[in-house]
N, C-alpha and C. Protein backbone atom coordinates (compact mmCIF):
# COMPACT_ATOMS: atom_id res chain seq x y z
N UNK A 1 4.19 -13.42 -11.29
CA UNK A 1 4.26 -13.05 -9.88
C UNK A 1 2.83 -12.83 -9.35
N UNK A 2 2.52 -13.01 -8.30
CA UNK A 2 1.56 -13.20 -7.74
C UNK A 2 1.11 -12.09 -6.41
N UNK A 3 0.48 -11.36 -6.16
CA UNK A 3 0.47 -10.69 -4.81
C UNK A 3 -0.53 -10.96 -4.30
N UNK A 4 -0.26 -11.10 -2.70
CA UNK A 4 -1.81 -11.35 -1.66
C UNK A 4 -1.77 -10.59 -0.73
N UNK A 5 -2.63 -9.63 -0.93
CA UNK A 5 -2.63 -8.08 -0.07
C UNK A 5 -3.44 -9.12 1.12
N UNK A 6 -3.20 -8.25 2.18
CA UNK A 6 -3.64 -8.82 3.72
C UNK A 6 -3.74 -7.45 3.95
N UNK A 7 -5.31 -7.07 5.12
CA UNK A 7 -5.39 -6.15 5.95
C UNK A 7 -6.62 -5.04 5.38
N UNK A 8 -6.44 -3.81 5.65
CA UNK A 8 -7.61 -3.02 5.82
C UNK A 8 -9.00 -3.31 6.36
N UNK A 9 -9.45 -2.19 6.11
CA UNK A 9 -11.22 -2.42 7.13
C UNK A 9 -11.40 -0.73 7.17
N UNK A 10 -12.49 -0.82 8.26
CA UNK A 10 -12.90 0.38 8.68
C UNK A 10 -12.44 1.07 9.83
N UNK A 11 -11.86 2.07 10.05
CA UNK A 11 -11.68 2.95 11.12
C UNK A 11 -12.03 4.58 11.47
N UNK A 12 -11.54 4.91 12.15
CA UNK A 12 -12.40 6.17 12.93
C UNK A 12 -11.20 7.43 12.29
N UNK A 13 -11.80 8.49 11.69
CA UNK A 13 -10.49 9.23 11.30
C UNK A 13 -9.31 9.70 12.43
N UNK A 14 -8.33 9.59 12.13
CA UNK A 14 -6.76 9.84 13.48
C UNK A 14 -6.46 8.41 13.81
N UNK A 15 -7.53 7.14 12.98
CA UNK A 15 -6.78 6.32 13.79
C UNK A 15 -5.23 5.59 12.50
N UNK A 16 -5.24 3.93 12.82
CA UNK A 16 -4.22 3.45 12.13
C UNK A 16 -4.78 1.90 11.60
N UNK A 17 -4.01 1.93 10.66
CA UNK A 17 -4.72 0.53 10.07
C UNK A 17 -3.00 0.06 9.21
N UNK A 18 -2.96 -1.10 9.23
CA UNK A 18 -1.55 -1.51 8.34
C UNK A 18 -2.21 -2.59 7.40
N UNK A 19 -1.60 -2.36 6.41
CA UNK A 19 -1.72 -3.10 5.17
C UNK A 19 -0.58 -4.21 4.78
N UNK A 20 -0.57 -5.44 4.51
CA UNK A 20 0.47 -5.75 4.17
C UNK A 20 0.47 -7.03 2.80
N UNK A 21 1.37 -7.15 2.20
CA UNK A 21 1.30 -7.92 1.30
C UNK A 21 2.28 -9.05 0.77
N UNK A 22 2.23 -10.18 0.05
CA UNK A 22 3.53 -10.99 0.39
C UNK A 22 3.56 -11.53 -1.49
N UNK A 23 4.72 -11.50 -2.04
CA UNK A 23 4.68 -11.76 -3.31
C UNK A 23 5.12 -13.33 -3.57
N UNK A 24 5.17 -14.13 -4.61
CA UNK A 24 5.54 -15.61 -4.69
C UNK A 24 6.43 -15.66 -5.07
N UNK A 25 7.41 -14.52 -5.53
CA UNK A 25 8.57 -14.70 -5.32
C UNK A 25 9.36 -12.99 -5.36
N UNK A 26 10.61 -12.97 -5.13
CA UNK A 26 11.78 -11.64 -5.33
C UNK A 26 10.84 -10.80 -6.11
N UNK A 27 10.92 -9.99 -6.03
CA UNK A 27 10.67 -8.95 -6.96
C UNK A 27 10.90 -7.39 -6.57
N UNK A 28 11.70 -6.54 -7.83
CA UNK A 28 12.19 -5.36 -7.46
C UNK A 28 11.74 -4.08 -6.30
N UNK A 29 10.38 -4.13 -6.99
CA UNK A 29 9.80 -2.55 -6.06
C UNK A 29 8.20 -3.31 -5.81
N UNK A 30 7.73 -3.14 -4.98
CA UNK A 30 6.73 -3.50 -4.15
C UNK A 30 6.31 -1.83 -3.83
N UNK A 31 5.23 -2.42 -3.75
CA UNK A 31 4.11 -0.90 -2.55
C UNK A 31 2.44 -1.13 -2.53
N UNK A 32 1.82 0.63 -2.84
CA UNK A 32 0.80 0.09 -2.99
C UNK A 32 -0.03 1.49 -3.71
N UNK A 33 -1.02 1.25 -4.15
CA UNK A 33 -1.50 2.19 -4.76
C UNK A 33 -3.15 2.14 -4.69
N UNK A 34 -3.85 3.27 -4.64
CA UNK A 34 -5.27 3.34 -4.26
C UNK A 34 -5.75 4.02 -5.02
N UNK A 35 -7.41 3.81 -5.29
CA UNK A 35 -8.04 4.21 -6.31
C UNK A 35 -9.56 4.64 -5.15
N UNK A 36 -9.69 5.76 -5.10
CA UNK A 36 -11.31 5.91 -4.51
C UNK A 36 -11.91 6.12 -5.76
N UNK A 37 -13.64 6.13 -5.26
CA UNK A 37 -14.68 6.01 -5.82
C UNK A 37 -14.56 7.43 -7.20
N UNK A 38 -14.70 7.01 -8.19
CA UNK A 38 -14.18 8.26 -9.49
C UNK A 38 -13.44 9.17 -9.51
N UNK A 39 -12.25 7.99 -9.18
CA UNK A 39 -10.78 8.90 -8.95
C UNK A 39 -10.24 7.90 -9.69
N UNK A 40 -9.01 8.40 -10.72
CA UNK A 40 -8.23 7.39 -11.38
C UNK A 40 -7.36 6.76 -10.03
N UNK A 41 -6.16 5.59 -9.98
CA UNK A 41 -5.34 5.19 -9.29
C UNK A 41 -4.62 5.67 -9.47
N UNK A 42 -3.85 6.08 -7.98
CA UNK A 42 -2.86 6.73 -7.66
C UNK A 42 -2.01 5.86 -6.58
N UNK A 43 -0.44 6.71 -6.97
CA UNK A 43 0.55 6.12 -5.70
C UNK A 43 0.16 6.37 -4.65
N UNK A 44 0.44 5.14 -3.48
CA UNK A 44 0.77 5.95 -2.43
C UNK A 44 1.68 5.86 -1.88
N UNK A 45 2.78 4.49 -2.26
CA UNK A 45 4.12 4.42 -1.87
C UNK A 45 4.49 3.01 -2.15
N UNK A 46 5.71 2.88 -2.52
CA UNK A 46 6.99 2.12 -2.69
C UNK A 46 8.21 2.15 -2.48
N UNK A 47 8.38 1.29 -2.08
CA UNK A 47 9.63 0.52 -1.75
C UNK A 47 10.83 -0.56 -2.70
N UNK A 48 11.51 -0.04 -3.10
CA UNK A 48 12.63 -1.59 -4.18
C UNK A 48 13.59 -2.30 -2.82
N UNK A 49 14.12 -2.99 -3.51
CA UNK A 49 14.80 -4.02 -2.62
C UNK A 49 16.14 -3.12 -1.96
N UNK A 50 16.55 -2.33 -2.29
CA UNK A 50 17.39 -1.61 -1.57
C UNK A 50 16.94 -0.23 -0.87
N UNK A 51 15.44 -0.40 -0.42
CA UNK A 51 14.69 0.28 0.84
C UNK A 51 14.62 1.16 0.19
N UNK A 52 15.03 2.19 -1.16
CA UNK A 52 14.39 3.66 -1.02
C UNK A 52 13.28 3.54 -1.19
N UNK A 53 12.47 4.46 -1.06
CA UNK A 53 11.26 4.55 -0.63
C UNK A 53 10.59 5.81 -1.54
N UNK A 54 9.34 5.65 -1.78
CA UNK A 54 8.76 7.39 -2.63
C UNK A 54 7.13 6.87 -2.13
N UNK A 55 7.17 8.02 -1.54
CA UNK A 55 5.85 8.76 -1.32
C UNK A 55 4.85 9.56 -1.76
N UNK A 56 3.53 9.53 -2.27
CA UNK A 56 2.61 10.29 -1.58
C UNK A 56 2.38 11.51 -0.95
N UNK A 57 2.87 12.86 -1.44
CA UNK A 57 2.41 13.94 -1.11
C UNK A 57 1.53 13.84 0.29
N UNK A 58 0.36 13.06 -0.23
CA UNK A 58 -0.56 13.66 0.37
C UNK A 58 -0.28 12.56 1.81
N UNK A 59 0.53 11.10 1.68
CA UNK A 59 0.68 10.83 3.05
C UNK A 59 2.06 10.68 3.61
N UNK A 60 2.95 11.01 2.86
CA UNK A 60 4.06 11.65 3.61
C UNK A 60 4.21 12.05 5.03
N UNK A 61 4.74 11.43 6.26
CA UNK A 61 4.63 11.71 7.44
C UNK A 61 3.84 11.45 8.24
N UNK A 62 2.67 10.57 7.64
CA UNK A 62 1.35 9.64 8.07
C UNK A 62 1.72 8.14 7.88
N UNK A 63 2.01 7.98 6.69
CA UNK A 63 2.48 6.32 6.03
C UNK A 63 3.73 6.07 6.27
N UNK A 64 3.80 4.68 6.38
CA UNK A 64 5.32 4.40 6.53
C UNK A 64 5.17 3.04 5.49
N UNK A 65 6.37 2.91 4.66
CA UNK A 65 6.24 1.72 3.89
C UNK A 65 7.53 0.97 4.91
N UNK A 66 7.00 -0.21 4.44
CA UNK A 66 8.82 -1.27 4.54
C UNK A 66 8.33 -2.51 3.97
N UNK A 67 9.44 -3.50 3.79
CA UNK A 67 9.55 -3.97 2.80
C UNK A 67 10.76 -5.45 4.02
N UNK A 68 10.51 -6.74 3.79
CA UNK A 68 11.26 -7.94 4.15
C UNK A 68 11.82 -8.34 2.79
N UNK A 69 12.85 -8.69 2.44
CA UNK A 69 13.20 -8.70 1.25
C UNK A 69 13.16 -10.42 1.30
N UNK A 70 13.63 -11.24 2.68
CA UNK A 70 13.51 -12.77 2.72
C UNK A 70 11.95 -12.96 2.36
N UNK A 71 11.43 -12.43 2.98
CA UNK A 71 9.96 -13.01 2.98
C UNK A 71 9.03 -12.10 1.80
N UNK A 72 9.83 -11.67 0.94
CA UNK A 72 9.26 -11.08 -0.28
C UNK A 72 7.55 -10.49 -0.04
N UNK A 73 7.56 -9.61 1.51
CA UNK A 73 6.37 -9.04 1.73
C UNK A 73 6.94 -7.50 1.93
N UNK A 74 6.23 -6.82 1.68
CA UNK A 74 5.58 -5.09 1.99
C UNK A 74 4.85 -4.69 3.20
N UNK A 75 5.11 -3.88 3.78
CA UNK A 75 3.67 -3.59 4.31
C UNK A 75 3.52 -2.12 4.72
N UNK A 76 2.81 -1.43 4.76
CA UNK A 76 2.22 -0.55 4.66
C UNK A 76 1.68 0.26 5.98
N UNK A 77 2.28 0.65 7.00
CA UNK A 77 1.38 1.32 7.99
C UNK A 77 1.35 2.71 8.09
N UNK A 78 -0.15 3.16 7.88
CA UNK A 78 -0.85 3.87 8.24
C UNK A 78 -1.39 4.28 9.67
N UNK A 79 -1.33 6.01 9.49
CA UNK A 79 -1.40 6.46 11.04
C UNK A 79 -2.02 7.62 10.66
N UNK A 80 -2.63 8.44 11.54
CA UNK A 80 -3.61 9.50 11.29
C UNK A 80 -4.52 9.38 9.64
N UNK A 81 -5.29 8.73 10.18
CA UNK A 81 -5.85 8.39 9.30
C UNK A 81 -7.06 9.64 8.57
N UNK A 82 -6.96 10.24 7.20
CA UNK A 82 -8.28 10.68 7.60
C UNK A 82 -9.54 10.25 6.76
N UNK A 83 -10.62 10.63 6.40
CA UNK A 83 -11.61 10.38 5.59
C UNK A 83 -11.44 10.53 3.72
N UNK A 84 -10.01 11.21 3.05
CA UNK A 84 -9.70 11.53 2.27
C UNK A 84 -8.92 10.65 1.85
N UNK A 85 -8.73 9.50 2.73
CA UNK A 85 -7.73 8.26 2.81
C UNK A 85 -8.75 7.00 2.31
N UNK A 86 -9.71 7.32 1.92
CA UNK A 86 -10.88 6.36 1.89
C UNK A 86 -10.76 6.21 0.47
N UNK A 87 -10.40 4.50 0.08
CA UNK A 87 -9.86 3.90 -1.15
C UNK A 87 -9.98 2.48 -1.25
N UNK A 88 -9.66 1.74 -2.24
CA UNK A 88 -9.25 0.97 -2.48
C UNK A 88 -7.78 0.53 -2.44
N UNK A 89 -7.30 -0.11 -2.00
CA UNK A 89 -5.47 -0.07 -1.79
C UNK A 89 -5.11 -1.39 -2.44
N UNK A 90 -4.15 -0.98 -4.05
CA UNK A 90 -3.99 -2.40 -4.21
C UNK A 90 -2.39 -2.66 -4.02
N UNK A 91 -2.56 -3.77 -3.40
CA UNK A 91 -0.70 -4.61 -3.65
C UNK A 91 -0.16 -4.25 -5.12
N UNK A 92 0.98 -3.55 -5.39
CA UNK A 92 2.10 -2.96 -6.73
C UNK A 92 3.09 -3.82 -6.64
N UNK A 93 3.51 -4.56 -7.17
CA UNK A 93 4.89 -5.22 -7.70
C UNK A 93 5.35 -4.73 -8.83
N UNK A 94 6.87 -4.43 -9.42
CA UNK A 94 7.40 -4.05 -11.05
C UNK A 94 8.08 -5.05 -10.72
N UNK A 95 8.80 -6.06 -11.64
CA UNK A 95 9.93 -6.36 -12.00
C UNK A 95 9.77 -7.03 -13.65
N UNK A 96 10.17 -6.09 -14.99
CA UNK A 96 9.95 -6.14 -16.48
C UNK A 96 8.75 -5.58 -16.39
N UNK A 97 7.62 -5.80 -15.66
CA UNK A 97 6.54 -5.16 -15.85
C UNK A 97 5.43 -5.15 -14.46
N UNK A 98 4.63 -4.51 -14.48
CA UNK A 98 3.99 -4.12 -13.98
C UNK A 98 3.26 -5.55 -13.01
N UNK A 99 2.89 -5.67 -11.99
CA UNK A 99 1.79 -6.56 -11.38
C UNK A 99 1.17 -6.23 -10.41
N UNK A 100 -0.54 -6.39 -10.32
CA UNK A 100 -1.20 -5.93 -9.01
C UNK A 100 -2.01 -7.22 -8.47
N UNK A 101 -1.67 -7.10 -6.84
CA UNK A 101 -2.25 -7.84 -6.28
C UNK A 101 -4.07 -7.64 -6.13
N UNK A 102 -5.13 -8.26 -5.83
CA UNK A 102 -6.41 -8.15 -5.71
C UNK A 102 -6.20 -6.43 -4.73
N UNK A 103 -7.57 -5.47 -4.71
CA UNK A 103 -8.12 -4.32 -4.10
C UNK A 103 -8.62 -4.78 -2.36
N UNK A 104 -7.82 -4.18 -1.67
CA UNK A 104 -8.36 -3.88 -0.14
C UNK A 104 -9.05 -2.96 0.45
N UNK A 105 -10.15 -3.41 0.83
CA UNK A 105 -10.71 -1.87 0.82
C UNK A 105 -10.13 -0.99 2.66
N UNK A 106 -10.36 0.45 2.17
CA UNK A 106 -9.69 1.13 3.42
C UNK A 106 -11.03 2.12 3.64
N UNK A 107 -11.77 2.30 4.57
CA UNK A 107 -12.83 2.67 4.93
C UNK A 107 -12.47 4.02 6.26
N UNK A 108 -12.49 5.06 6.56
CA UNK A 108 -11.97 5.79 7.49
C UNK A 108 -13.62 7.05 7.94
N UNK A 109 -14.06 6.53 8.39
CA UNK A 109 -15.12 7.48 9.01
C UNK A 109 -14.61 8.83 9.57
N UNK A 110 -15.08 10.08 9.34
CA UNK A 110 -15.34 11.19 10.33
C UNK A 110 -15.73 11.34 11.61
């Protein structure tokens, strides 16, 4: 399986940026997960093919995941953004095992 994350950049903290990603084929749980600068990787949310969803503590009520199950894409929008949000965000696929799409970077100024 294959993932091609689309999106991120730089923004101003409070603002919004969406992430999205499209796999080469079905696959169970999609999301995405970020790694800042000497921080191990962490969740920040997923989605399986029957929409439940798990979150992120820390963006719970900021992030919204969803998920096209035809078009075997994810995507990811982000809203109040802040400077603590500043990562690397990679495309997550499971299905038997684990797969990550290439790192997006997410940049959020003060």
């Amino acid at each position: 399986v294959q993932l091609q994350a689309y999106g991120g950049g730089l923004v101003q903290a409070g603002g919004s940026l969406r992430l999205s990603c499209a796999a080469s084929r079905s696959i169970f749980t999609m999301g995405w997960y970020r790694q800042a600068p000497g921080k191990q990787r962490e969740l920040v949310a997923t989605v399986n093919s029957a929409g439940n969803t798990n979150y992120a503590d820390s963006v719970k009520g900021r992030f919204t995941i969803s998920r096209d199950n035809a078009m075997n894409t994810v995507t990811l929008q982000m809203e109040s953004l802040k400077p603590e949000d500043t990562a690397v965000y990679y495309c997550y696929g499971r299905f038997l095992r684990d797969f990550w799409g290439q790192g997006t970077q997410v940049t959020v100024s003060s």
